[in-house]
C-alpha atoms as a PDB file:
ATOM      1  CA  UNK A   1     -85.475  55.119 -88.932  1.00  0.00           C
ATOM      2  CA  UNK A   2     -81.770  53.647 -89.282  1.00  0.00           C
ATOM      3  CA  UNK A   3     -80.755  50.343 -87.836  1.00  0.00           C
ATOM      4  CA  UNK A   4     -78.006  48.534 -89.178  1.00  0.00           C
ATOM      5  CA  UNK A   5     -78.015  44.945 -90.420  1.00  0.00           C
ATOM      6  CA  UNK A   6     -74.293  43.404 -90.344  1.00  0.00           C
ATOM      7  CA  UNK A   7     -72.451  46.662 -90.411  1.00  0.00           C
ATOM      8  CA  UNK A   8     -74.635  47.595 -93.335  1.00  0.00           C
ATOM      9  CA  UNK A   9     -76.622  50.605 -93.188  1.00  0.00           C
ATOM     10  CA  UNK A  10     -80.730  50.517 -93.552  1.00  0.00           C
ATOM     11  CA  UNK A  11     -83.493  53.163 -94.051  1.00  0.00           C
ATOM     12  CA  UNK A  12     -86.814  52.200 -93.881  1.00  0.00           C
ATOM     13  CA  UNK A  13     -89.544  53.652 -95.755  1.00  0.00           C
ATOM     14  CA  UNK A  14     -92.799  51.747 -94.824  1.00  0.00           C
ATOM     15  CA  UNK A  15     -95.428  54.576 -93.900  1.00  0.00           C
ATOM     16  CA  UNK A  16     -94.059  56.900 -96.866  1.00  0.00           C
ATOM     17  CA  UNK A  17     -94.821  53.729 -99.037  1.00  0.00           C
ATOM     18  CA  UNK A  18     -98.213  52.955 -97.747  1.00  0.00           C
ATOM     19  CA  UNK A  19     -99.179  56.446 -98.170  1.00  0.00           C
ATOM     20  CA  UNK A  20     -97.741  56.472-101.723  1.00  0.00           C
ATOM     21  CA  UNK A  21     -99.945  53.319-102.093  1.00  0.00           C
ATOM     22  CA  UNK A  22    -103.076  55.231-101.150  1.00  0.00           C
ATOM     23  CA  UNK A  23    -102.506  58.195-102.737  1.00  0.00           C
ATOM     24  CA  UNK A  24    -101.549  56.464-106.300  1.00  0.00           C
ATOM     25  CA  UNK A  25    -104.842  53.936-105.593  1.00  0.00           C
ATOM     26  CA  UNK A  26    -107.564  56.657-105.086  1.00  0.00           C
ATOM     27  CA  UNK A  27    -106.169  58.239-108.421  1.00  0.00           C
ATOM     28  CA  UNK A  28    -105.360  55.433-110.532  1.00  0.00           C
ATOM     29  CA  UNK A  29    -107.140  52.196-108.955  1.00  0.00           C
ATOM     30  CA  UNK A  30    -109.859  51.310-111.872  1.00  0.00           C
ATOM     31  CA  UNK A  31    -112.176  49.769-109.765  1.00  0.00           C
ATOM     32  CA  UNK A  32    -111.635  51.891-106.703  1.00  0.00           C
ATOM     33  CA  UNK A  33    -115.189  52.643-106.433  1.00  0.00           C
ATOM     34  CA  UNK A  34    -115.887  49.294-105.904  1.00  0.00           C
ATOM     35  CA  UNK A  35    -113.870  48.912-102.594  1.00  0.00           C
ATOM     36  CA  UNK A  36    -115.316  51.972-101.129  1.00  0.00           C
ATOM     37  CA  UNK A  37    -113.033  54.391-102.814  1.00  0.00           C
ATOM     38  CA  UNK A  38    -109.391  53.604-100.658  1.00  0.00           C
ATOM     39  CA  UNK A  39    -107.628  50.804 -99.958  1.00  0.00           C
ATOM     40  CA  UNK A  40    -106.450  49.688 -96.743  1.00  0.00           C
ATOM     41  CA  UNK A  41    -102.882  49.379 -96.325  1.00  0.00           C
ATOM     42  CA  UNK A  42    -100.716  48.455 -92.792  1.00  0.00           C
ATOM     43  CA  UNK A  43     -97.126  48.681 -92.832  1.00  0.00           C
ATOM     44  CA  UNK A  44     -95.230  46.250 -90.584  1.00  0.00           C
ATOM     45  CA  UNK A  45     -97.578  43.828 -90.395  1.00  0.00           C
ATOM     46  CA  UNK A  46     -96.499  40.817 -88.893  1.00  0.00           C
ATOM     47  CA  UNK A  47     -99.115  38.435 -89.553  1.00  0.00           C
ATOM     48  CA  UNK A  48     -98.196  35.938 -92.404  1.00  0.00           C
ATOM     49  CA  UNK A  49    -101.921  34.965 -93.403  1.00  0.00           C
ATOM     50  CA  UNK A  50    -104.585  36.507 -91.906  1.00  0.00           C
ATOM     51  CA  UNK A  51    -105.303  40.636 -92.917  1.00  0.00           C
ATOM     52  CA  UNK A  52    -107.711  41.108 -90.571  1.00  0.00           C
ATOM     53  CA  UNK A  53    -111.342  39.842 -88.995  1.00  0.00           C
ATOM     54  CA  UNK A  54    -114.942  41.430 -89.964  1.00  0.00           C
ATOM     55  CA  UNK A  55    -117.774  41.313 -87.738  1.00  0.00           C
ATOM     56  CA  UNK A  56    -120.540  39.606 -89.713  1.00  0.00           C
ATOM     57  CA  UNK A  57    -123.677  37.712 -89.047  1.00  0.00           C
ATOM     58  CA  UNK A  58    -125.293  35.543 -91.171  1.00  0.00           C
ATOM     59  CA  UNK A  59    -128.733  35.631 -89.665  1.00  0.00           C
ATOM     60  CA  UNK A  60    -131.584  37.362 -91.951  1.00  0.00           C
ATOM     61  CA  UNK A  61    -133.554  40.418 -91.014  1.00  0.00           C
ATOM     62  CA  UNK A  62    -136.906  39.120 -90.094  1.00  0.00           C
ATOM     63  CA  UNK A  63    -139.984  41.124 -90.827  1.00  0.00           C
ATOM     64  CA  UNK A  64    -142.258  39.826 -88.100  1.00  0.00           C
ATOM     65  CA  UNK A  65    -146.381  39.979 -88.671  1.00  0.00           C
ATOM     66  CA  UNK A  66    -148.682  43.300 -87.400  1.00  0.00           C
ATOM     67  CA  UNK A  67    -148.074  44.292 -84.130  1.00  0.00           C
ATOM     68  CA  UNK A  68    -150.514  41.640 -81.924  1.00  0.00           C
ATOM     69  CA  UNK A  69    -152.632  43.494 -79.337  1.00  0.00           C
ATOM     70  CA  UNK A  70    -154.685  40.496 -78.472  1.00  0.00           C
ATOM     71  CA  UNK A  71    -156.132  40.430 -74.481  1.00  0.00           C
ATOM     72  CA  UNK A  72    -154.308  37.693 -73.180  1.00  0.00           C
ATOM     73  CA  UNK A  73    -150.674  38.383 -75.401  1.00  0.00           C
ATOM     74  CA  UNK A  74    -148.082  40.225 -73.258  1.00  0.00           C
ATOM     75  CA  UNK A  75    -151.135  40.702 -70.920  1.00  0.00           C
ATOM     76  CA  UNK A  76    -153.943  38.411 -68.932  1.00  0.00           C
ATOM     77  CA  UNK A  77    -153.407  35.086 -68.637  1.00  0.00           C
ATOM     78  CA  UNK A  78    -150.129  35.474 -71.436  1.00  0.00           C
ATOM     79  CA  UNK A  79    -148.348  37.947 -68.641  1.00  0.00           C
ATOM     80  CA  UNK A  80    -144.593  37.271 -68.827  1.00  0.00           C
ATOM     81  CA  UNK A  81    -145.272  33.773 -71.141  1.00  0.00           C
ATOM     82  CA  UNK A  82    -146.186  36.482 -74.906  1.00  0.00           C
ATOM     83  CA  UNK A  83    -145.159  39.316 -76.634  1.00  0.00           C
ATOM     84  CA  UNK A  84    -146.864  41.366 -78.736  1.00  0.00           C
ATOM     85  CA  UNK A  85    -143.931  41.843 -80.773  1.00  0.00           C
ATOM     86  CA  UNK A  86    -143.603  38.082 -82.327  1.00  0.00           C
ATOM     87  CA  UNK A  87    -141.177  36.031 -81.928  1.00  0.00           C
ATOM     88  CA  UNK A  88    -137.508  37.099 -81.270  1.00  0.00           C
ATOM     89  CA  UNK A  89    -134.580  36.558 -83.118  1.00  0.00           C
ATOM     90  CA  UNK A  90    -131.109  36.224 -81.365  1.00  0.00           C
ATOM     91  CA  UNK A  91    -128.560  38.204 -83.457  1.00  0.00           C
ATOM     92  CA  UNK A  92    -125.209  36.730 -83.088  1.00  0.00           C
ATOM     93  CA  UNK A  93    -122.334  37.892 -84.704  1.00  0.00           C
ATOM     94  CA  UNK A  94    -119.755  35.653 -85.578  1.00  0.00           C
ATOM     95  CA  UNK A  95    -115.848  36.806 -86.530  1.00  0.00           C
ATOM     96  CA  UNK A  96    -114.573  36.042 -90.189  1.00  0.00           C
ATOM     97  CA  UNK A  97    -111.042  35.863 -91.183  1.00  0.00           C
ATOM     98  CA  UNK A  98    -109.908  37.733 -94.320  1.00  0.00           C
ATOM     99  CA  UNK A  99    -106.192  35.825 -95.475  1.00  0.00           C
ATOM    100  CA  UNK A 100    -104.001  37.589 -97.463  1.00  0.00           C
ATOM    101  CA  UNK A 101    -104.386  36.032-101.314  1.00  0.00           C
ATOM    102  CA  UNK A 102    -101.536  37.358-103.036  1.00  0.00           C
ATOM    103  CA  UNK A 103     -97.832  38.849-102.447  1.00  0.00           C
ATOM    104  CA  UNK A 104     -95.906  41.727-104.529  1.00  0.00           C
ATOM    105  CA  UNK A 105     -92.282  42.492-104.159  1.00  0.00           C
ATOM    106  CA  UNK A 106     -89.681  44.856-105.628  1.00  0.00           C
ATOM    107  CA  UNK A 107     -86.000  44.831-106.138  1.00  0.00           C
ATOM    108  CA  UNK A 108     -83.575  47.502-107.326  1.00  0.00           C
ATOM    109  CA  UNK A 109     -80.487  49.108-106.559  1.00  0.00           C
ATOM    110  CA  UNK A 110     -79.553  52.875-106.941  1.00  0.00           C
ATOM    111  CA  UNK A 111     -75.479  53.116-107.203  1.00  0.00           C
ATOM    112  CA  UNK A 112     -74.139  56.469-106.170  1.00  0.00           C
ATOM    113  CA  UNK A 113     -71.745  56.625-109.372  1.00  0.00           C
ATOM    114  CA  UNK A 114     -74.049  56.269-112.022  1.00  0.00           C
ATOM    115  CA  UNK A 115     -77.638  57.453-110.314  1.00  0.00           C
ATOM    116  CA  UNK A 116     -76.982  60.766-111.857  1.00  0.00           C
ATOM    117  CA  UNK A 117     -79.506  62.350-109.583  1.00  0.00           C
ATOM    118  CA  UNK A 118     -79.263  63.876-105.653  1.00  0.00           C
ATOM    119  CA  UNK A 119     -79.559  60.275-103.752  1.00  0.00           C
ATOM    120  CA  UNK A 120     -82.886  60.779-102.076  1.00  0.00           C
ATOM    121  CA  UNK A 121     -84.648  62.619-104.379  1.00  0.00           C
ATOM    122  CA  UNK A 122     -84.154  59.224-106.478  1.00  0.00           C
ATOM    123  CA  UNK A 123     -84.945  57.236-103.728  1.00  0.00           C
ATOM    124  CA  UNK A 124     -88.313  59.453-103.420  1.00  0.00           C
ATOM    125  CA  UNK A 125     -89.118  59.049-106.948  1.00  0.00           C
ATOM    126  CA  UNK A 126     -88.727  55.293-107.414  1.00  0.00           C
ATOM    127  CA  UNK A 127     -90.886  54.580-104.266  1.00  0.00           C
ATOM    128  CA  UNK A 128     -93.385  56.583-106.165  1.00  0.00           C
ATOM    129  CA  UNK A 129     -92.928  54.738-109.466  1.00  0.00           C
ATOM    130  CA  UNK A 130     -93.062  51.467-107.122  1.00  0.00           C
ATOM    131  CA  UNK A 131     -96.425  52.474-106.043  1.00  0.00           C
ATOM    132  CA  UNK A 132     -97.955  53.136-109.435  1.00  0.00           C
ATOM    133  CA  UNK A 133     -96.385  49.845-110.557  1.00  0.00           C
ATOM    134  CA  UNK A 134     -98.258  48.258-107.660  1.00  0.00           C
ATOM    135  CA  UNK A 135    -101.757  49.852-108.161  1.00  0.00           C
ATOM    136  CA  UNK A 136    -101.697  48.135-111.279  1.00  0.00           C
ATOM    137  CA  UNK A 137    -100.949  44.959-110.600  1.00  0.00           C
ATOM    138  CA  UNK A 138    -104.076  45.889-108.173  1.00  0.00           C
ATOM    139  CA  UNK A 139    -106.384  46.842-111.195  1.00  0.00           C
ATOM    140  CA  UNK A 140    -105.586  43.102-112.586  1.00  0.00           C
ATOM    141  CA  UNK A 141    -106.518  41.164-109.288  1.00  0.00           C
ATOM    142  CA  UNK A 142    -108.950  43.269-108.988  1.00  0.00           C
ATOM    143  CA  UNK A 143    -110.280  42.651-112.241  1.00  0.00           C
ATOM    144  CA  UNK A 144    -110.153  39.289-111.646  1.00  0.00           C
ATOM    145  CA  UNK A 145    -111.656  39.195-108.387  1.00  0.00           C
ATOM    146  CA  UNK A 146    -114.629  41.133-109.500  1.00  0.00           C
ATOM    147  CA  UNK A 147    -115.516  38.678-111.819  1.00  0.00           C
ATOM    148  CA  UNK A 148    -114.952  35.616-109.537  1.00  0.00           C
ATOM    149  CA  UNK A 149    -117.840  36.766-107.233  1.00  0.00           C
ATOM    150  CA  UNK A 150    -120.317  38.237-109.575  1.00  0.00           C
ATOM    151  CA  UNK A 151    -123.479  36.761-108.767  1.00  0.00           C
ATOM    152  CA  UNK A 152    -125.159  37.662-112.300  1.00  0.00           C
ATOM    153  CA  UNK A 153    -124.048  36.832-115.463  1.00  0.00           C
ATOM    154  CA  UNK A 154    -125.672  38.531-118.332  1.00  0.00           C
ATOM    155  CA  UNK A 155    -124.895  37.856-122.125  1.00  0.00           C
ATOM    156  CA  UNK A 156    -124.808  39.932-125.419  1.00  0.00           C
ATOM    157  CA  UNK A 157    -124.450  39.205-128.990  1.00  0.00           C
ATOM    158  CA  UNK A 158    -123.460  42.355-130.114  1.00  0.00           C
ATOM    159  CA  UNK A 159    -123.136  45.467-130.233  1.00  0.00           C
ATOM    160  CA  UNK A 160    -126.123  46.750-132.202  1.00  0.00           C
ATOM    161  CA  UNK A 161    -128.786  48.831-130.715  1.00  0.00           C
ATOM    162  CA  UNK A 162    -131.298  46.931-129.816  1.00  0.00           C
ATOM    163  CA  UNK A 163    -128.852  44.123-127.731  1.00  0.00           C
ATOM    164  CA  UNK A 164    -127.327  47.373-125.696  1.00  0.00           C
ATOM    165  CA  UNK A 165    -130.690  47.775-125.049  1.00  0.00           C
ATOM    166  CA  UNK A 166    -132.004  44.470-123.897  1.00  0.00           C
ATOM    167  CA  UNK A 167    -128.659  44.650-121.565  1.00  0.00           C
ATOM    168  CA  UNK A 168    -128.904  47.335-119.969  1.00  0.00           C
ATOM    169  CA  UNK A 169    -132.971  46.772-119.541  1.00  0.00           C
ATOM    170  CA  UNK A 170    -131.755  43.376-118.000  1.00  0.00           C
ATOM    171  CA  UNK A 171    -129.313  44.769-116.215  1.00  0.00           C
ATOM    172  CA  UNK A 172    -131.593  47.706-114.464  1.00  0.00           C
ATOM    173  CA  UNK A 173    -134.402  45.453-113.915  1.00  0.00           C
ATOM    174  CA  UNK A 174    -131.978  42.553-112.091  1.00  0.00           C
ATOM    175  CA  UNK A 175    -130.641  45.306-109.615  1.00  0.00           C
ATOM    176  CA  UNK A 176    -134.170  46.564-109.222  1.00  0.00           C
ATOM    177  CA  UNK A 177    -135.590  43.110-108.190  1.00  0.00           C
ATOM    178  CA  UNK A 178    -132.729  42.252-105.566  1.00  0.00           C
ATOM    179  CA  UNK A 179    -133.595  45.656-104.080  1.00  0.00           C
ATOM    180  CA  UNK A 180    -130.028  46.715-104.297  1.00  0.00           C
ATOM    181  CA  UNK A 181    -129.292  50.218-102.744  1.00  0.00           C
ATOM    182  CA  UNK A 182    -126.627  52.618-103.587  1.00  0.00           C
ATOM    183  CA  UNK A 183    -124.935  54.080-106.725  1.00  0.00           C
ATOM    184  CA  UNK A 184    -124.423  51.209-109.942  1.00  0.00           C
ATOM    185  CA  UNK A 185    -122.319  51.842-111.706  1.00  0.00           C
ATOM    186  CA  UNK A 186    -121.163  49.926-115.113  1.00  0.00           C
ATOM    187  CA  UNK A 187    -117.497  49.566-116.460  1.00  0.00           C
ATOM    188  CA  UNK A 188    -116.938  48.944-120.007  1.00  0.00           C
ATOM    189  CA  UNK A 189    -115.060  47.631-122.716  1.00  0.00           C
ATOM    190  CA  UNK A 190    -114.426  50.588-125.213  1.00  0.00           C
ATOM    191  CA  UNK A 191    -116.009  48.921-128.003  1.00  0.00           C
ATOM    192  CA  UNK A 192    -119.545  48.424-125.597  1.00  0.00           C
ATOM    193  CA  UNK A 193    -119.321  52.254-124.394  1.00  0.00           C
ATOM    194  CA  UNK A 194    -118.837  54.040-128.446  1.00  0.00           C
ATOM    195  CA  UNK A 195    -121.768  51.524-129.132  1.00  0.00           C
ATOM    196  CA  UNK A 196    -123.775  53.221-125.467  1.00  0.00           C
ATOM    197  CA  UNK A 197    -122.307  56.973-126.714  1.00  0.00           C
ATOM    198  CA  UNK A 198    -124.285  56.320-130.104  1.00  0.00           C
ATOM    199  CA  UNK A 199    -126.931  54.909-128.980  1.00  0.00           C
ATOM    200  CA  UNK A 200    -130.355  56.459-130.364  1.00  0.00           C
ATOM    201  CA  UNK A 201    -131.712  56.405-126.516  1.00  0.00           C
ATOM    202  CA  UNK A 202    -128.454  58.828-125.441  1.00  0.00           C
ATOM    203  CA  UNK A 203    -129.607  61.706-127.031  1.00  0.00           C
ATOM    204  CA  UNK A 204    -130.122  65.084-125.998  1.00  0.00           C
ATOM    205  CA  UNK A 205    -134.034  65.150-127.111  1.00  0.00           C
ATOM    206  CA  UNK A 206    -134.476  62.420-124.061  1.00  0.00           C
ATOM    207  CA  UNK A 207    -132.482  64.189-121.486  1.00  0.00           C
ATOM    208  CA  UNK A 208    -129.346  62.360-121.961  1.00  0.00           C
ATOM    209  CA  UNK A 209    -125.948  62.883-120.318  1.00  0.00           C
ATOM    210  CA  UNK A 210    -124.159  61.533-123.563  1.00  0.00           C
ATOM    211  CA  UNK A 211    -121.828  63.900-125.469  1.00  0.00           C
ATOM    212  CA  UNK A 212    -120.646  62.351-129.311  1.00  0.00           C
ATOM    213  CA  UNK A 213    -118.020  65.670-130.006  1.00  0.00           C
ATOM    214  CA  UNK A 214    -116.776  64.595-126.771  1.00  0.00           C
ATOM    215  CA  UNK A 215    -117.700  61.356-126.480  1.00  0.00           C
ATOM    216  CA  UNK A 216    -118.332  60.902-123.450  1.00  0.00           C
ATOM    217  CA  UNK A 217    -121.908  60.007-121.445  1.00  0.00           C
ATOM    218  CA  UNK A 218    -122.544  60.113-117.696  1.00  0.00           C
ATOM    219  CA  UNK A 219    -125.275  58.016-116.954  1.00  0.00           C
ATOM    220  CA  UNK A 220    -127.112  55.590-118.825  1.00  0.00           C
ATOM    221  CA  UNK A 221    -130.248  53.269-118.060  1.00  0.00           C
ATOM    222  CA  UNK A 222    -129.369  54.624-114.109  1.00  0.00           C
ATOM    223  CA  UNK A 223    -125.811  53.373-114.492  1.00  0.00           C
ATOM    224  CA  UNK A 224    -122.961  55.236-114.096  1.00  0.00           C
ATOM    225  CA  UNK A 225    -120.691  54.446-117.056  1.00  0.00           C
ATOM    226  CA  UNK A 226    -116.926  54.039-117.354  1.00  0.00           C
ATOM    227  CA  UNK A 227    -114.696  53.131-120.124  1.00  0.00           C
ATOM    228  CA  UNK A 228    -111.700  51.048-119.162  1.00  0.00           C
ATOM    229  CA  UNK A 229    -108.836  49.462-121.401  1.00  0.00           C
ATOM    230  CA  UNK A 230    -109.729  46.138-122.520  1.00  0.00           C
ATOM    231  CA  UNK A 231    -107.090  44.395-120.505  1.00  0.00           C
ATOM    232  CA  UNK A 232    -109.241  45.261-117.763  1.00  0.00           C
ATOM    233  CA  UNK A 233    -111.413  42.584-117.923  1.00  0.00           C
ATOM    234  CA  UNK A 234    -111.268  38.895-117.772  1.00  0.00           C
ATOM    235  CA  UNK A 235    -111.324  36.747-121.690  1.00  0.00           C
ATOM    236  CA  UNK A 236    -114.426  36.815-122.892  1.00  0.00           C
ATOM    237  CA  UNK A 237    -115.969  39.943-120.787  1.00  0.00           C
ATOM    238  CA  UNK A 238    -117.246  43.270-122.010  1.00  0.00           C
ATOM    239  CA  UNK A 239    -119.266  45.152-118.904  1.00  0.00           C
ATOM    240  CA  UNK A 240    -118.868  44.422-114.935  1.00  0.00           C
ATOM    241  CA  UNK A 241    -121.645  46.311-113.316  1.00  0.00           C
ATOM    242  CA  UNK A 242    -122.132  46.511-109.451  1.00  0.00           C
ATOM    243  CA  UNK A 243    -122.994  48.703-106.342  1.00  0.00           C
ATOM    244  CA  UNK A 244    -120.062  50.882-105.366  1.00  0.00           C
ATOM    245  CA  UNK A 245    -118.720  50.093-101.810  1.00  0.00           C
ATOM    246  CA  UNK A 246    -119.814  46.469-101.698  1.00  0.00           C
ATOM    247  CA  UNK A 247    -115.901  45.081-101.091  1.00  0.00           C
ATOM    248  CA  UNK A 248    -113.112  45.982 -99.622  1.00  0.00           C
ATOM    249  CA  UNK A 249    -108.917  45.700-100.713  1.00  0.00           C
ATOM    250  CA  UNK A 250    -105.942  45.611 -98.233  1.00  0.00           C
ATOM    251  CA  UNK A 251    -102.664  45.038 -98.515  1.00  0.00           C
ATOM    252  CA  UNK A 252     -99.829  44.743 -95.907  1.00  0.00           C
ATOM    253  CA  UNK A 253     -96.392  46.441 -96.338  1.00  0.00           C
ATOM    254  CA  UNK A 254     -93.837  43.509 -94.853  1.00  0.00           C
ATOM    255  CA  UNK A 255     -91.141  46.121 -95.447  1.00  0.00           C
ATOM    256  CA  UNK A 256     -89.982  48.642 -97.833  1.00  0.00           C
ATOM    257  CA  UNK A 257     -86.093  49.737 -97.405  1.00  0.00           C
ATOM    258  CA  UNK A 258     -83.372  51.003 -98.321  1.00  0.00           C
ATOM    259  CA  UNK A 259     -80.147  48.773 -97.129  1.00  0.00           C
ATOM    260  CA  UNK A 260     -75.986  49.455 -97.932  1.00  0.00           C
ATOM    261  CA  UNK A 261     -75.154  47.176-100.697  1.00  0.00           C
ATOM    262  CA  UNK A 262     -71.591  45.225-100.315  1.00  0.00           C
ATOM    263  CA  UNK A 263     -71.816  44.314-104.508  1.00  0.00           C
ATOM    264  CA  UNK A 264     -71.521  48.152-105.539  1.00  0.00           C
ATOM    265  CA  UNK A 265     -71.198  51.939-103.676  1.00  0.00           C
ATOM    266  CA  UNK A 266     -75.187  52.180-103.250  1.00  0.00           C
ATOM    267  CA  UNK A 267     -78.276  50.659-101.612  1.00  0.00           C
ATOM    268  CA  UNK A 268     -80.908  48.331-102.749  1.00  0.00           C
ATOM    269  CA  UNK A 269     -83.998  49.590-102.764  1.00  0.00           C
ATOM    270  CA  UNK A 270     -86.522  46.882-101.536  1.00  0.00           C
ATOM    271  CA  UNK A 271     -90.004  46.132-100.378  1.00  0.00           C
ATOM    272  CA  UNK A 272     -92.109  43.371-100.365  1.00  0.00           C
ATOM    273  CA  UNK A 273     -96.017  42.700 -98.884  1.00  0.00           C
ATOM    274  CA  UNK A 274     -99.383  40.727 -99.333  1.00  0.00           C
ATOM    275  CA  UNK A 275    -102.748  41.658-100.673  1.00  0.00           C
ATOM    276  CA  UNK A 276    -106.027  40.382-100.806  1.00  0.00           C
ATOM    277  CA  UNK A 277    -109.881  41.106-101.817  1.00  0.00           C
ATOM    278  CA  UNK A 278    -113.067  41.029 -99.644  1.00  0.00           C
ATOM    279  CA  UNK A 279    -116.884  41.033-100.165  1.00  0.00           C
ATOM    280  CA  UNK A 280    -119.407  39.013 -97.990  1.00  0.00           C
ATOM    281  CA  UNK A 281    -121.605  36.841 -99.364  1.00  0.00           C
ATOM    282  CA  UNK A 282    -124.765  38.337 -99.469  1.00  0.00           C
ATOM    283  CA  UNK A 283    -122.881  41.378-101.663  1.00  0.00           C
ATOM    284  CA  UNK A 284    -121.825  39.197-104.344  1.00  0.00           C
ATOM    285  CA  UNK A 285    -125.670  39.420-105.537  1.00  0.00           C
ATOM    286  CA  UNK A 286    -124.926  43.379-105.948  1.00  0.00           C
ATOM    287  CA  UNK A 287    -122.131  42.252-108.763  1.00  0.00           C
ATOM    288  CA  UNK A 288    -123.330  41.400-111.783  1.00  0.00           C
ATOM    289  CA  UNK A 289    -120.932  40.536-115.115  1.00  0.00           C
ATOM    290  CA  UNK A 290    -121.373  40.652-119.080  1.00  0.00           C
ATOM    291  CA  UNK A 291    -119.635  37.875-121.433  1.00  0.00           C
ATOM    292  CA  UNK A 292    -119.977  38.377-125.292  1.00  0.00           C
ATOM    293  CA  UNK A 293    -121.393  35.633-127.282  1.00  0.00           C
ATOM    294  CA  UNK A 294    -119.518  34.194-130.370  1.00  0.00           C
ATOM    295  CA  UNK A 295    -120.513  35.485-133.923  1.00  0.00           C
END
């Protein structure tokens, strides 16, 4: 779509970005899994704050008593005044506001003498660059977000056998009592996932999915396990482990353009939007987080 902005040409690129943006998060996003696998991106939004509203109730599932067949409940002298299905519970659904948290932008300029490439074919190919730079600014919020709403915090000393162990005992037996459904998965620090590859209960006699030529394991205490670069966790943090689906990430595309520069024979190539993280409340049980100890 051209327009043109004080006799200067513009080109905008907002749905090619935000599908750039998906396509480089469901590839590259570390903790994808954790948002449901996608991201949810909107070009031209025009709200400043809010991304969106969920639907969400706060009212518990009640498990009434056994069904009540008593003579005089829902029948006799209780006709129209009982029920023989307890007492009911109103379900109201209230709507919650999810704001934006954080803004990205980019700035750069493509000049037609010096570009040394066909025009949009560079235009193309930074948008894509843009994209990847973007998803990982996302894998740092993300990060950081993930550990901001864990609602377990588990320890370990080191990294010898037997504290792997107790974690990941700890770990399973947490998610087991909250009755958490769904896949869990556990991201690690490298150093935590050699000391899970060698670990004495990852071997091939008991079934295991582990693989030292390779080194690589699968599954591990009923965790799936992923190594991720240790910048990819919060100071002080070696494992987050959690129920994949149990958030969701946006992010809203204010613009992304190409516009006739008056300083050189080019255009600057520009974009700018706002992001943000969501889990409900109840979920943040479903996220659970591992510091290391000093010594």
């Amino acid at each position: 779509m051209a327009t043109n902005n004080q006799n200067l040409s513009v080109r905008s690129y907002q749905p090619q970005f935000r599908e750039l943006l998906q396509a480089v998060f469901a590839s590259r996003a570390y903790f994808r899994d954790f948002f449901g696998g996608g991201i949810e991106a909107l070009d031209g939004v025009q709200h400043n704050e809010t991304a969106f509203y969920v639907k969400t109730s706060d009212i518990p599932v009640v498990v009434g008593s056994a069904y009540n067949k008593g003579e005089n409940v829902g029948f006799g002298t209780g006709t129209g005044k009982t029920t023989r299905f307890g007492n009911r519970t109103e379900i109201i659904y209230t709507d919650t506001p999810v704001p934006y948290t954080w803004e990205w932008v980019f700035h750069e300029g493509i000049d037609r003498h010096t570009v040394n490439q066909d025009f949009q074919v560079a235009v193309a190919d930074r948008l894509d660059l843009q994209a990847q730079a973007k998803v990982a600014k996302f894998n740092a919020q993300h990060s950081a977000f993930i550990s901001s709403v864990a609602g377990k915090t588990e320890q370990i000393a080191d990294y010898s056998e037997q504290s792997v162990l107790l974690l990941f005992n700890a770990l399973s037996a947490y998610f087991t009592n909250i009755e958490a459904v769904g896949t869990k998965v556990a991201k690690v620090k490298p150093e935590l996932y050699n000391a899970i590859v060698d670990h004495p209960a990852a071997t091939t006699a008991k079934h295991s999915s582990a693989n030292v030529d390779t080194n690589t394991i699968l599954m591990f205490k009923g965790f799936i396990i992923e190594e991720l670069p240790e910048t990819m966790f919060q100071s002080g943090e070696v494992c987050y482990a959690y129920i994949t689906g149990v958030g969701k990430a946006f992010t809203g595309i204010n613009t992304a353009r190409t516009i006739e520069s008056e300083d050189f024979d080019g255009v600057a190539l520009q974009g700018a939007g706002k992001a943000g993280e969501f889990i409900l409340v109840d979920n943040k049980k479903a996220v659970a987080k591992v510091t290391k100890t000093d010594g």
